[in-house]
Protein backbone atom coordinates (compact mmCIF):
# COMPACT_ATOMS: atom_id res chain seq x y z
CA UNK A 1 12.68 15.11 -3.86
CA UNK A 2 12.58 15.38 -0.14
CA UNK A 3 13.45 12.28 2.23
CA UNK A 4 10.13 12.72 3.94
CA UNK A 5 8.34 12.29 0.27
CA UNK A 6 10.62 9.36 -0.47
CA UNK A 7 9.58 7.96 2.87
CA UNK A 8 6.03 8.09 2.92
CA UNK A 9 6.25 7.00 -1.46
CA UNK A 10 8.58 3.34 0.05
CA UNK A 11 6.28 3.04 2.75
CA UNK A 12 3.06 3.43 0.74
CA UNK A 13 4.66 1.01 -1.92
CA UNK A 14 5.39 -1.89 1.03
CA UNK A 15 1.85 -1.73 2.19
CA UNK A 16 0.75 -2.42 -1.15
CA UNK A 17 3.11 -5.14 -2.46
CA UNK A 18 2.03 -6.67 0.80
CA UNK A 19 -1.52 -6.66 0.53
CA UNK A 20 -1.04 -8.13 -3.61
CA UNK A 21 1.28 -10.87 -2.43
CA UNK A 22 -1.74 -11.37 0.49
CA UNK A 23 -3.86 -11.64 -2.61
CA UNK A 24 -1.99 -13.72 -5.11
CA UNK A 25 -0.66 -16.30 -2.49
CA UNK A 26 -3.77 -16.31 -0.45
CA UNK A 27 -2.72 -15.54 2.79
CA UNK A 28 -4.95 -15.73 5.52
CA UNK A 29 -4.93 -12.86 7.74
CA UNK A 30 -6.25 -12.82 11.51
CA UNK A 31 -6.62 -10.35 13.97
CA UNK A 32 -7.49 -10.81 17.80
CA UNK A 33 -9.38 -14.31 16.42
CA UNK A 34 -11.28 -12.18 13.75
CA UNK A 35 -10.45 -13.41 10.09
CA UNK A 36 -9.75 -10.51 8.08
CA UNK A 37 -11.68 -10.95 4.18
CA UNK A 38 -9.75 -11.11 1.53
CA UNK A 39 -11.77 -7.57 0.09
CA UNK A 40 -9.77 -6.27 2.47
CA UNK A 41 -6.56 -6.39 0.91
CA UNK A 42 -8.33 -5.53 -2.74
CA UNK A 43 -8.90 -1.99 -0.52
CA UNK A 44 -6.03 -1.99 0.96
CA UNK A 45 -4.20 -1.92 -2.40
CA UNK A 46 -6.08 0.33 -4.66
CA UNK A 47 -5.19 2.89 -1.02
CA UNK A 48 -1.91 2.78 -1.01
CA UNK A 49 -0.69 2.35 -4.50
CA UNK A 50 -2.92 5.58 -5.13
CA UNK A 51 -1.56 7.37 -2.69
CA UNK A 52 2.10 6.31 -3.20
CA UNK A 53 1.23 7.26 -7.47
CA UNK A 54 -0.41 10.62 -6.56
CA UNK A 55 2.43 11.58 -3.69
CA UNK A 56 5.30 10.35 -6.28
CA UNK A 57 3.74 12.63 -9.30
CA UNK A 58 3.26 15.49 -6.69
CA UNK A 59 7.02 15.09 -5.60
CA UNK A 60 8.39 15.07 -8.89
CA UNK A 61 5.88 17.60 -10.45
CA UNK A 62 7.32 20.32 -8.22
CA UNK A 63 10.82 20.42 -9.48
């Protein structure tokens, strides 16, 4: 696998674990006084753990 997939697959993985633990502990998340919704996150998650799944199968489909 290339770095650049293994990356992008870490990074994509971070967001996610961030935006479950955001979920589970209940983390309240505010930008320039604007309270971000918890839906948010639920988004945020399904994004980036598809796109880390899809990006790891690609990378290791190729070999």
């Amino acid at each position: 696998m290339k770095p650049f997939a293994t990356l992008a697959i870490a990074i994509f993985i971070l967001i996610a674990v961030v935006h479950l633990l955001r979920l589970v502990y209940g983390w309240e998340a505010t930008v320039n006084n604007l309270v971000i919704p918890m839906w948010v996150s639920v988004v945020g998650l399904l994004i980036a753990g598809t796109l880390a799944y899809f990006l790891w199968r690609e990378a290791y489909k190729s070999k």
